[in-house]
N, C-alpha and C. Protein backbone atom coordinates (compact mmCIF):
# COMPACT_ATOMS: atom_id res chain seq x y z
N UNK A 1 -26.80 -15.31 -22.02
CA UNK A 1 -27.42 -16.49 -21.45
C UNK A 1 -26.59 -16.94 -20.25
N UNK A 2 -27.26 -17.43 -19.27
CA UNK A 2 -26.17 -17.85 -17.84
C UNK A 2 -26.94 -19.41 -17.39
N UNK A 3 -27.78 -20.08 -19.24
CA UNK A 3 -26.98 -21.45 -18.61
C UNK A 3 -27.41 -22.18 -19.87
N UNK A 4 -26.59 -23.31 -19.90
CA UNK A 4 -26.54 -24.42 -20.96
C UNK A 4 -27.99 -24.67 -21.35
N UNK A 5 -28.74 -24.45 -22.69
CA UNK A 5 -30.05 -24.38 -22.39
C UNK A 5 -31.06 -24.74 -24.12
N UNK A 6 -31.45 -24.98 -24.48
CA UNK A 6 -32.75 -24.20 -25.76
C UNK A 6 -33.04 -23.24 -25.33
N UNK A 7 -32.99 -21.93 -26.12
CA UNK A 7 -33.50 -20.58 -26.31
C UNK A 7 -34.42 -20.72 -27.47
N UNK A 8 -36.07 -19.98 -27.00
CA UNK A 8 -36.68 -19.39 -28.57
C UNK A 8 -36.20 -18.01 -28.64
N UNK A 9 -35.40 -18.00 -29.98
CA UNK A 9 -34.52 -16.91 -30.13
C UNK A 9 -35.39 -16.05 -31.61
N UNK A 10 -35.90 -14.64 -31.46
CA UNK A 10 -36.86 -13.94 -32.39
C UNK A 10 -36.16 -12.98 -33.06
N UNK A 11 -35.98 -12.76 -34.21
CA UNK A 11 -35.86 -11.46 -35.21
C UNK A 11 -36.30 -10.62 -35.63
N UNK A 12 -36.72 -9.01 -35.71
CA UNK A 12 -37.71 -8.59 -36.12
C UNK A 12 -37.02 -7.29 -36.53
N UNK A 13 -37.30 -7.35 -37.93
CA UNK A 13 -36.64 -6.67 -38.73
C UNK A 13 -37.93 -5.33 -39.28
N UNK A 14 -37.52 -4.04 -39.20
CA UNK A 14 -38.39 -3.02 -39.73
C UNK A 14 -37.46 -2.50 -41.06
N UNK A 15 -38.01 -2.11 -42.17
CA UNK A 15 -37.23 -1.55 -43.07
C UNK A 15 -38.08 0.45 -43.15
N UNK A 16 -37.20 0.73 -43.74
CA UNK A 16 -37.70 2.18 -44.04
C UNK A 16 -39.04 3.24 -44.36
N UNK A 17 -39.73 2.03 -44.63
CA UNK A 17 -40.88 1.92 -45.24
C UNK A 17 -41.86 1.25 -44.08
N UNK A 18 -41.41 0.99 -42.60
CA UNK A 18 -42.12 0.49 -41.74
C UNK A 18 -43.04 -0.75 -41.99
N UNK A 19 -42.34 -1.36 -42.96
CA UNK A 19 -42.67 -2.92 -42.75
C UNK A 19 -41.78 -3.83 -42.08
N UNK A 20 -42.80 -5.20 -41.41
CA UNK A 20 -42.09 -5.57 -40.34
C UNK A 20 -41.48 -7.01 -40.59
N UNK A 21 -40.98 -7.69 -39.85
CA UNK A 21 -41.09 -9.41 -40.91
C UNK A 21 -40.41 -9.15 -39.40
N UNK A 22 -40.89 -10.98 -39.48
CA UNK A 22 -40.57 -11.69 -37.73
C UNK A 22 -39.95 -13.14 -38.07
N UNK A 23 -39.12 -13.53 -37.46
CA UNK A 23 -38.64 -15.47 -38.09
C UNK A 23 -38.06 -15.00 -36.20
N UNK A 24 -38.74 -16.28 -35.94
CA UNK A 24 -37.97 -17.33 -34.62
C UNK A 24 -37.26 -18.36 -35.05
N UNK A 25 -36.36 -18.66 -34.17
CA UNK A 25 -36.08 -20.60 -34.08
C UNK A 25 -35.01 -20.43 -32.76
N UNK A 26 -35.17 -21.80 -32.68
CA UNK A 26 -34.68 -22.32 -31.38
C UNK A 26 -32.56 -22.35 -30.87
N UNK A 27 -32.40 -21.81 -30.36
CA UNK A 27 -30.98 -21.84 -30.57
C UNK A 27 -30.09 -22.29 -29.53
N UNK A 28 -29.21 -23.42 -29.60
CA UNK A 28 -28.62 -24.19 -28.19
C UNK A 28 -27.02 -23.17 -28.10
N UNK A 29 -27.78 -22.65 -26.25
CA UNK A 29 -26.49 -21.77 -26.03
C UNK A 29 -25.60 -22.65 -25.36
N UNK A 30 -24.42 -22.61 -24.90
CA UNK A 30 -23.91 -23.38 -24.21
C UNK A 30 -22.79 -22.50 -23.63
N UNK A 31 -23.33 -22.90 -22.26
CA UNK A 31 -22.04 -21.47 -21.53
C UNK A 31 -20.74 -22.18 -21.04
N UNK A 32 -19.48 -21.65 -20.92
CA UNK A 32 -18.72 -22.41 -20.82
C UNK A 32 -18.51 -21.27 -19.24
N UNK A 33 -18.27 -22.09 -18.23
CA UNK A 33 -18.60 -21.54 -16.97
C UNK A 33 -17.12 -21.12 -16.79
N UNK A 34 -16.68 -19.55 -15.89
CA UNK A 34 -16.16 -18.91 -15.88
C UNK A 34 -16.39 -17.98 -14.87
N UNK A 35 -14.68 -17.72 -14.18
CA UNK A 35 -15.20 -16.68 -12.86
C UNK A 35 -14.15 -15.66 -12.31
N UNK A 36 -14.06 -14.61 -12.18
CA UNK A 36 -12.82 -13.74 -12.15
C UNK A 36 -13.00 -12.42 -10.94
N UNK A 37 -12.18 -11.87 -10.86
CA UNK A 37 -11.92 -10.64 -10.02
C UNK A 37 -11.19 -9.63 -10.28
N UNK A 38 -11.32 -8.69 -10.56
CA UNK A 38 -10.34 -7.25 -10.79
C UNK A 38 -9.66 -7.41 -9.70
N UNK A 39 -8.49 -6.42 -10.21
CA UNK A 39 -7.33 -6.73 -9.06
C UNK A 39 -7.03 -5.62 -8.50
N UNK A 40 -7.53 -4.43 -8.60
CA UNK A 40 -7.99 -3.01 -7.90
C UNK A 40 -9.12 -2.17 -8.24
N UNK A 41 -9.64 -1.45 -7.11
CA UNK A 41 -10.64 -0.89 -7.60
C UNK A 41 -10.69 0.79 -6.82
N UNK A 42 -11.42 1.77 -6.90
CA UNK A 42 -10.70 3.06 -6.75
C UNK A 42 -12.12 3.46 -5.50
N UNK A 43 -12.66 3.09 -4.55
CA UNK A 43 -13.77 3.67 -3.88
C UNK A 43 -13.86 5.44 -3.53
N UNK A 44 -13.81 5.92 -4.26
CA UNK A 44 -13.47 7.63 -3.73
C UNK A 44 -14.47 8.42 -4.44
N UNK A 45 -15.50 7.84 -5.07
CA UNK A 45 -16.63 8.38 -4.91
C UNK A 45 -16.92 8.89 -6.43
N UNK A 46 -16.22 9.02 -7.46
CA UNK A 46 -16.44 9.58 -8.45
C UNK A 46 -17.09 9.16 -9.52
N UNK A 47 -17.79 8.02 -9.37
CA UNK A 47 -18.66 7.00 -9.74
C UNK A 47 -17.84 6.14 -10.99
N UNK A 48 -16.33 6.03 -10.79
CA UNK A 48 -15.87 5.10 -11.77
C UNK A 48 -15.37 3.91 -10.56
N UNK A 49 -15.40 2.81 -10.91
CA UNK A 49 -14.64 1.53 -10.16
C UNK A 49 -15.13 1.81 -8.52
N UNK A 50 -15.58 2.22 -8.04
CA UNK A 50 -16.04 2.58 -6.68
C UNK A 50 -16.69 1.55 -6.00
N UNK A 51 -17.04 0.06 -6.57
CA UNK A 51 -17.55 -0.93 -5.89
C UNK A 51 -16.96 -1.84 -6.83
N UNK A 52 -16.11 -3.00 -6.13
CA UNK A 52 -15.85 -4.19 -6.57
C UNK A 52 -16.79 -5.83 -7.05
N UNK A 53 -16.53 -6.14 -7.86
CA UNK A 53 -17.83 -7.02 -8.09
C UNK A 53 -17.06 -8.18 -8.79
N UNK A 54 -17.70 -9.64 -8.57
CA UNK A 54 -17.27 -11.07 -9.04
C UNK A 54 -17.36 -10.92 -10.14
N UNK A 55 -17.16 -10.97 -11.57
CA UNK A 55 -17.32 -11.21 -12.36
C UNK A 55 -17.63 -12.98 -13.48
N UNK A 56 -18.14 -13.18 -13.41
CA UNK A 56 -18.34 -14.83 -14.80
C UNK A 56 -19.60 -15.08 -15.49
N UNK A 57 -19.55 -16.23 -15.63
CA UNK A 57 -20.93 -16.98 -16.12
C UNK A 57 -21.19 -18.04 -15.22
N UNK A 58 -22.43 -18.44 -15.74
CA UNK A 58 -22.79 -19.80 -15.18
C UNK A 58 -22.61 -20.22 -13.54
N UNK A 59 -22.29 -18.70 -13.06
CA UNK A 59 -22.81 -18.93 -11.20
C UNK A 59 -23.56 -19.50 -10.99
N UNK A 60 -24.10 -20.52 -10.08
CA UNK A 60 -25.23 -21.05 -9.13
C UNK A 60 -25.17 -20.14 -7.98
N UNK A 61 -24.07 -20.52 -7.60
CA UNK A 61 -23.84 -20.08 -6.05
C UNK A 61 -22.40 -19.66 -5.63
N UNK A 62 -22.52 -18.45 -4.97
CA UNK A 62 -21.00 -18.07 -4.65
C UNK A 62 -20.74 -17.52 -3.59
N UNK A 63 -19.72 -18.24 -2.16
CA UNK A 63 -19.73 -16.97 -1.16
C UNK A 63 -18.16 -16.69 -1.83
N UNK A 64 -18.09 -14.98 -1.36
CA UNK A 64 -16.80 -14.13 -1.64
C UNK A 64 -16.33 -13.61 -0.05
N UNK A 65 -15.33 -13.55 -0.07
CA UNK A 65 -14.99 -13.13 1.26
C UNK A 65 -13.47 -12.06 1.55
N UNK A 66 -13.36 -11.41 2.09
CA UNK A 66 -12.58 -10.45 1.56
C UNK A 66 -12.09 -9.73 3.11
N UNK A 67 -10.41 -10.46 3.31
CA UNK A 67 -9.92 -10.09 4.54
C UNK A 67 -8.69 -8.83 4.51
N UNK A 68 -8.85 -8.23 5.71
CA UNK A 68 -7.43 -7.30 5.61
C UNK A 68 -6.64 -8.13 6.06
N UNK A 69 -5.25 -7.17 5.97
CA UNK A 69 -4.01 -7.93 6.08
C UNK A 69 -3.75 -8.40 7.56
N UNK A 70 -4.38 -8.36 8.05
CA UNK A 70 -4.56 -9.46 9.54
C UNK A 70 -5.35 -10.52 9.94
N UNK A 71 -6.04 -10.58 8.77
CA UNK A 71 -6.96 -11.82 8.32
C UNK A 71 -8.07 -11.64 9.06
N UNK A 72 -9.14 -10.39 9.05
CA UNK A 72 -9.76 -10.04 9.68
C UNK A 72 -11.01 -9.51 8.63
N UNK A 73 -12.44 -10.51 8.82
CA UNK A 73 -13.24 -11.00 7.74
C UNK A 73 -13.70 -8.85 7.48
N UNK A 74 -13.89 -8.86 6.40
CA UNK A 74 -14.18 -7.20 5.91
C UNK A 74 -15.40 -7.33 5.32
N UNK A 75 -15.96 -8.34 4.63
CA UNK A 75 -16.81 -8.37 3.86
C UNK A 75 -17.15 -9.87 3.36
N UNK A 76 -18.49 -10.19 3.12
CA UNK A 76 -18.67 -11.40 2.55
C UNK A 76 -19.86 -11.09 1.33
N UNK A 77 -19.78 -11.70 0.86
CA UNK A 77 -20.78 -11.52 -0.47
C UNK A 77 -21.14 -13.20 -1.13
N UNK A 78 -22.71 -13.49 -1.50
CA UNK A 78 -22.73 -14.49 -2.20
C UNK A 78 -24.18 -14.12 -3.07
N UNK A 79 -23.89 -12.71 -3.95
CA UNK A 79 -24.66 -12.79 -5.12
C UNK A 79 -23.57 -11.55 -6.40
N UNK A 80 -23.40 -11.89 -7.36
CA UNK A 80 -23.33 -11.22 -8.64
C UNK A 80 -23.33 -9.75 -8.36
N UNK A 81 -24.40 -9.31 -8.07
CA UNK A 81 -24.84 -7.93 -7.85
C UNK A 81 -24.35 -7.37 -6.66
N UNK A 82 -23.86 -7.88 -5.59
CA UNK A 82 -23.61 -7.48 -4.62
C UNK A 82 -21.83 -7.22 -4.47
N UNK A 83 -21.07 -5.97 -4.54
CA UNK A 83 -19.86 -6.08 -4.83
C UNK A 83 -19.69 -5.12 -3.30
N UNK A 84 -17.87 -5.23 -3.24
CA UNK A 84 -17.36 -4.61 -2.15
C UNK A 84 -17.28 -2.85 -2.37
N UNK A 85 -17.89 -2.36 -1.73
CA UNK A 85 -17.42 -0.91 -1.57
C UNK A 85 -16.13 -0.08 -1.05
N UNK A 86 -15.30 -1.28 -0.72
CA UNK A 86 -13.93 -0.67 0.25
C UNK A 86 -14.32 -0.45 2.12
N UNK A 87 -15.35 -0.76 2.29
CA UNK A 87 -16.27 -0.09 3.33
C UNK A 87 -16.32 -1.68 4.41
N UNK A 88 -15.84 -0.89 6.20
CA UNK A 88 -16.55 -1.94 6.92
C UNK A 88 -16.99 -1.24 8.04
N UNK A 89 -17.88 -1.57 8.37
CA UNK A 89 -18.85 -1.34 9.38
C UNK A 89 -19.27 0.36 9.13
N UNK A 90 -19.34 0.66 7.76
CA UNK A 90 -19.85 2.34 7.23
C UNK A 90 -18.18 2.96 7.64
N UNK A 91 -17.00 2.52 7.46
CA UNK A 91 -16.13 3.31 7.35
C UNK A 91 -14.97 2.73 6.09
N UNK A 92 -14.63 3.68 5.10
CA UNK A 92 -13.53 3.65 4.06
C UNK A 92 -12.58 2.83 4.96
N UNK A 93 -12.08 1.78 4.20
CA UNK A 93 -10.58 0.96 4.50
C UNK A 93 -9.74 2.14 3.93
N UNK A 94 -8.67 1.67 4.90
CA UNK A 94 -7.28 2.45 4.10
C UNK A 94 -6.85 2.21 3.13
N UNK A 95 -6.07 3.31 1.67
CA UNK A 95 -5.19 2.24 0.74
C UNK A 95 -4.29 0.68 1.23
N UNK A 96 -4.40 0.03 0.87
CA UNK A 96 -4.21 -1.30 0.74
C UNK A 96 -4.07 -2.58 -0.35
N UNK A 97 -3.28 -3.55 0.67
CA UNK A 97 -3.90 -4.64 -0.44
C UNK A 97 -4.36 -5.51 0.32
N UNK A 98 -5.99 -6.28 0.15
CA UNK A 98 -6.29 -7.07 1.11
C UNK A 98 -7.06 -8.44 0.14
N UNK A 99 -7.11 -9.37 0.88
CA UNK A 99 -6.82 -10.83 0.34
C UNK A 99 -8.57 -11.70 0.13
N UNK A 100 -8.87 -12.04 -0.96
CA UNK A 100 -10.17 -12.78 -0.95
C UNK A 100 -10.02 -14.08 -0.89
N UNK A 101 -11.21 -14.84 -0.57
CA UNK A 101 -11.15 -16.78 -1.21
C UNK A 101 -12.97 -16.45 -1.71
N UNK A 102 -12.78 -16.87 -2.92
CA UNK A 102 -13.96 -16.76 -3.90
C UNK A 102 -14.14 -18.76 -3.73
N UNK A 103 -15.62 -19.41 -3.20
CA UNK A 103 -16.25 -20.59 -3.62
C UNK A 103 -16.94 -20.41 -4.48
N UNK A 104 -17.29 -20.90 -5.36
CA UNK A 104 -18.33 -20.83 -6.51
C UNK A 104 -18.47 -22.24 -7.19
N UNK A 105 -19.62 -22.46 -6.94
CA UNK A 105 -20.40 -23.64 -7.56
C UNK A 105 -21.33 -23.04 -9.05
N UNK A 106 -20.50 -23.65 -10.08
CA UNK A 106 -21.77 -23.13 -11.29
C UNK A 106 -22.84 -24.01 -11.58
N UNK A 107 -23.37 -24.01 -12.60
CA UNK A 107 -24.84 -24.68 -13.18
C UNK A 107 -24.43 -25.67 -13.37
N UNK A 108 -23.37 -25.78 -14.24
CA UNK A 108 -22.78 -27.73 -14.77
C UNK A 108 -22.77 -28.31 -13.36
N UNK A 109 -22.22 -27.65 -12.29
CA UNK A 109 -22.25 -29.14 -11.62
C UNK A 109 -20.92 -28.63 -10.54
N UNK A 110 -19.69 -27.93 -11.49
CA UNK A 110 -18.56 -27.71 -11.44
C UNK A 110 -18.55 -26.98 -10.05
N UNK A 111 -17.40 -27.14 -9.48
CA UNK A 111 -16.90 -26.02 -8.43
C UNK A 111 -15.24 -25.06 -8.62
N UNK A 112 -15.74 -24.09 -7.80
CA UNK A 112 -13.65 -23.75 -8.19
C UNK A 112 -13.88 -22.58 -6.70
N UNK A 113 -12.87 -22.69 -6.31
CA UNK A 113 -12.30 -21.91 -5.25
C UNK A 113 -11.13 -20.92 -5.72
N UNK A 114 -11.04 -19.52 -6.01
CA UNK A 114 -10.01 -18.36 -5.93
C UNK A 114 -10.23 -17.92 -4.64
N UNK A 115 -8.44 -17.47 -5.11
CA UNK A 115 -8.01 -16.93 -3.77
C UNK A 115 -7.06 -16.15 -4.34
N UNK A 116 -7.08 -14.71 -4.56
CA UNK A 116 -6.58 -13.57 -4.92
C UNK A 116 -6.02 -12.13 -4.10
N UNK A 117 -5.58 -11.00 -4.24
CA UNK A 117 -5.39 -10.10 -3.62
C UNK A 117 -6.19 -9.26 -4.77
N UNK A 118 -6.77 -7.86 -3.59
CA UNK A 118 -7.51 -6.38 -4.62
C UNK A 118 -7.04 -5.84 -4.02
N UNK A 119 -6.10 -4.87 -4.69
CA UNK A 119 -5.67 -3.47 -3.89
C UNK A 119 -6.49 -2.43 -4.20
N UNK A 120 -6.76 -1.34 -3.04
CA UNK A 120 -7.94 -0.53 -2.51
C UNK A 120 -7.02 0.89 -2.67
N UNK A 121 -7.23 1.41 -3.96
CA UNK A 121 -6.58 2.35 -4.30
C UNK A 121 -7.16 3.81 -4.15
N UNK A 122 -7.01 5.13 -2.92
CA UNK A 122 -7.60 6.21 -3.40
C UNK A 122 -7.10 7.43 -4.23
């Protein structure tokens, strides 16, 4: 669930014998909002860790931003799904360590600003 809410939450149970039985009821989730970043990731193609991504709950809204060590913008991101490839302008960054500031506004209301390093390991 990615927000404080009533859920109709359903069960549906088959036994061996392919009978079925169903029970709903209503269930209060409550997300406790949360937001993080891996602290390296490996872009070299082998389809493990090869794109960096925000990780939490209860996002609304988030820009990510992600500079090399001359403070020179590499990447910006403001959805979940959208993570860093190591990549600017279609070319591999060098191994490195280069520096983000994560804004993120969640559902409660809340805000929080990180500001971390990811080293870009091949």
């Amino acid at each position: 669930y990615n927000a404080t809410k009533l859920y109709n939450t359903c069960l549906i149970a088959t036994n061996n014998y392919n009978c079925k039985d169903t029970t709903c009821t209503q269930i209060q989730a409550r997300i406790v909002p949360s937001v993080g970043v891996p602290n390296a990731f490996t872009p070299n193609g082998d389809g493990v860790n090869d794109v960096i991504y925000v990780q939490g709950f209860g996002i609304q809204r988030m820009v990510w931003r992600i500079y090399n060590r001359w403070g020179k913008l590499l990447f910006t991101g403001i959805s979940l799904a959208r993570g860093w490839d190591g990549k600017y302008n279609g070319e591999l960054q060098p191994q490195d360590v280069y520096n983000y500031v994560l804004d993120v506004k969640f559902s409660d209301g809340t805000t929080k600003v990180l500001k971390g390093d990811i080293t870009l390991l091949k």
